[in-house]
Protein backbone atom coordinates (compact mmCIF):
# COMPACT_ATOMS: atom_id res chain seq x y z
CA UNK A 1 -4.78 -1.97 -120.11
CA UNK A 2 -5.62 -5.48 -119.65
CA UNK A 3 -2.00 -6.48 -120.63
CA UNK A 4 -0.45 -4.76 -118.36
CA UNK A 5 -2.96 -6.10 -115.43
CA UNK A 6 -1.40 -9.50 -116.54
CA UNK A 7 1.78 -8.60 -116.22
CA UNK A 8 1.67 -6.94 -113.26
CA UNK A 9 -0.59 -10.12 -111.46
CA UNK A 10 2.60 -12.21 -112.71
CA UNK A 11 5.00 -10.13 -111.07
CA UNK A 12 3.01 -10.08 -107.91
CA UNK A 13 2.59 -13.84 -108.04
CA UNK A 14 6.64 -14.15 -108.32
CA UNK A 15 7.11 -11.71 -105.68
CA UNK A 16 4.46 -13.42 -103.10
CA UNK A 17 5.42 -16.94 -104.20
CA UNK A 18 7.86 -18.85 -101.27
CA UNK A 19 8.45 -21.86 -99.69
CA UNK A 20 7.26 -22.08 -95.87
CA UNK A 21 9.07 -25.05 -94.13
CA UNK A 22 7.80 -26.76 -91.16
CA UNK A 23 10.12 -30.01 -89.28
CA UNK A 24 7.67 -32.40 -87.79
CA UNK A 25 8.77 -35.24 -85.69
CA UNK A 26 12.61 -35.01 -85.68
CA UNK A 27 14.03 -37.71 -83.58
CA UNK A 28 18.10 -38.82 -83.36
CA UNK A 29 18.50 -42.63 -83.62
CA UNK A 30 20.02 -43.69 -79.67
CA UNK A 31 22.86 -45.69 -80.26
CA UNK A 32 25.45 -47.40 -78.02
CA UNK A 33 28.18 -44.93 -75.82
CA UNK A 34 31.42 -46.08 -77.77
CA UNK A 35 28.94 -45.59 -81.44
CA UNK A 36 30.60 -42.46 -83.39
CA UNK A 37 28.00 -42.09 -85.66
CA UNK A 38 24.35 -41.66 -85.39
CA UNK A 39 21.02 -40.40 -88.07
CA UNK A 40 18.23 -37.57 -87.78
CA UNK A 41 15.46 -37.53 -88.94
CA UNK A 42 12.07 -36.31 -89.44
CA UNK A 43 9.35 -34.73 -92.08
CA UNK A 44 10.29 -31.55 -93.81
CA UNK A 45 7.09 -29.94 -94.67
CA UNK A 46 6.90 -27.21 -97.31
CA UNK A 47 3.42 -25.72 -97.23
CA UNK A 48 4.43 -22.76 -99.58
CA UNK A 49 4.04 -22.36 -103.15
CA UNK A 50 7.75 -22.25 -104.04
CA UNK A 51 10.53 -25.13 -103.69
CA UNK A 52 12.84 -24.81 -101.31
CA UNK A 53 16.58 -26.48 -101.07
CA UNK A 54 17.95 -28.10 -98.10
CA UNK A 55 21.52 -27.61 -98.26
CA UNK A 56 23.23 -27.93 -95.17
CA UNK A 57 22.87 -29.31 -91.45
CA UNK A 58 25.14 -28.02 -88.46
CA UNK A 59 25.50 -29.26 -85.13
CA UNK A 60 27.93 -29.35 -82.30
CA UNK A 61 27.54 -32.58 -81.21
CA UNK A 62 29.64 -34.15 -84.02
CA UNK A 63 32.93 -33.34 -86.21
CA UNK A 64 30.70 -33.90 -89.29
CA UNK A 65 27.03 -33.79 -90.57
CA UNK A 66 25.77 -34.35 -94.13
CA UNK A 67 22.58 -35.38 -96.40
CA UNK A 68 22.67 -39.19 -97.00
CA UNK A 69 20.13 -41.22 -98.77
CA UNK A 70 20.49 -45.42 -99.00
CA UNK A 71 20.26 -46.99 -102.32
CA UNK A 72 20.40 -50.58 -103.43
CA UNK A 73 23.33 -50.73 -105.81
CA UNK A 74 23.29 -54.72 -107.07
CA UNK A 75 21.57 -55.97 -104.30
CA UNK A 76 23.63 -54.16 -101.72
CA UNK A 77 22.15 -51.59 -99.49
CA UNK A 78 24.43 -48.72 -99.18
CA UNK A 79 24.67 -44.80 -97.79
CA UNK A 80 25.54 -42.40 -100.15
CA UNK A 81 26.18 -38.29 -99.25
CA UNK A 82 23.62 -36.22 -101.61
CA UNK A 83 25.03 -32.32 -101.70
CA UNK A 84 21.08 -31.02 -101.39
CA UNK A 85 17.62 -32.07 -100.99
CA UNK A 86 14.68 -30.49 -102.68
CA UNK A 87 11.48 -29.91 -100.87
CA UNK A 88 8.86 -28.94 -103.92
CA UNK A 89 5.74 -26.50 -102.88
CA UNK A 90 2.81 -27.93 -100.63
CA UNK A 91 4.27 -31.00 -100.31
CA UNK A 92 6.91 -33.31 -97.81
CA UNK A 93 9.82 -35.06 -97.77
CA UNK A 94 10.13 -38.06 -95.25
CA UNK A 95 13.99 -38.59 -93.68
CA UNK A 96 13.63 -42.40 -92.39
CA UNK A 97 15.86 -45.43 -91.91
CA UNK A 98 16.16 -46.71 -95.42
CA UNK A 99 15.88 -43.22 -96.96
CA UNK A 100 16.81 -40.27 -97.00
CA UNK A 101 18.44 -38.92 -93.64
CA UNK A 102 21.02 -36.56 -92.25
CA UNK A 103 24.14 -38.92 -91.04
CA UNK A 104 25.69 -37.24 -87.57
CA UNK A 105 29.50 -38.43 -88.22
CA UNK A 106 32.44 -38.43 -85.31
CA UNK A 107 30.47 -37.84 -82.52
CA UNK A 108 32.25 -36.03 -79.98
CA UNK A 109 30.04 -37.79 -76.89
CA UNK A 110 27.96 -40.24 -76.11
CA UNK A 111 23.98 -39.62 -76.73
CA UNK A 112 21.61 -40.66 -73.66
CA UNK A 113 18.07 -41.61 -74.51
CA UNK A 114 15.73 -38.56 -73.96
CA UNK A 115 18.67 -35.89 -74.07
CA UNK A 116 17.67 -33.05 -77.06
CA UNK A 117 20.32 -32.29 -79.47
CA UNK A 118 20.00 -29.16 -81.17
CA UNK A 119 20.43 -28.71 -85.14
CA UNK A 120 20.51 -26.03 -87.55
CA UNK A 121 19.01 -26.50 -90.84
CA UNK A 122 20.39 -24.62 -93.68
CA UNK A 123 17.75 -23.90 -96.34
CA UNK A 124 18.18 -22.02 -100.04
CA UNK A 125 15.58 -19.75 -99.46
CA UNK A 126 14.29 -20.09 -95.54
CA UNK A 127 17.87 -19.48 -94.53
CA UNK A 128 18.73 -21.41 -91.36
CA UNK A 129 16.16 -23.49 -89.15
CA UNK A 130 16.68 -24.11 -85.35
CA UNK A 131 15.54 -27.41 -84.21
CA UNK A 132 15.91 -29.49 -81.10
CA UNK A 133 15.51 -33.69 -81.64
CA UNK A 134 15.48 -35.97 -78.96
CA UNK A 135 17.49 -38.91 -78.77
CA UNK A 136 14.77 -42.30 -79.09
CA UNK A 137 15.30 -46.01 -79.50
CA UNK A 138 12.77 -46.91 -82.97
């Protein structure tokens, strides 16, 4: 009997295990009117007991939109495109200048300071997040 208590506790703990995601702070980086690209970012918050995946971005405000984190290869600070970024359980991951951030390539418009621009995040397990990020000289 008490075997089979275990197990079943297991299975429960599988079954009621999952990431919860909260976005704090996102902000777009202003840049000038002619500028094609631009950054988000913000603090991706999972407060769940599982990992979660962030594996995509959408918006409408550019032709392209991808996960980027800067690295210093030889002493030279460069961008590269990551394909995912993990969040693991009860803990966050900080998208900054310098880090990790999502890079908002070919914008179609100019961005005024203030405006919202509205973003979908695209997690493994959460599924898709609706955000809103205003535009801020930092």
């Amino acid at each position: 009997m008490g075997k089979i208590f275990t197990v079943l506790l297991v299975i429960v703990g599988f079954v009621y295990a999952k990431p919860e995601i909260v976005i704090e702070d996102p902000w777009v980086r202003a840049v000038p009117p002619t500028a094609k690209n631009t950054a988000l970012f913000m603090v991706i918050k999972n407060v769940g007991d599982d990992p979660d995946t962030l594996i995509g971005v959408k918006t409408d405000i550019s032709k392209m939109v991808s996960i980027h984190k800067t690295v210093n290869q030889n002493g030279v600070m460069k961008m590269v495109h990551v394909d995912k970024l993990t969040i693991p359980p009860n803990s966050k991951v900080e998208l900054k200048p310098g880090g990790f951030h999502i890079m908002i390539m070919g914008l179609k418009r100019g961005l005024k300071i203030g405006e919202n621009v509205k973003f979908t995040l695209i997690f493994e397990k959460s599924g898709r997040i609706i955000l809103e990020a205003p535009v801020k000289m930092k």
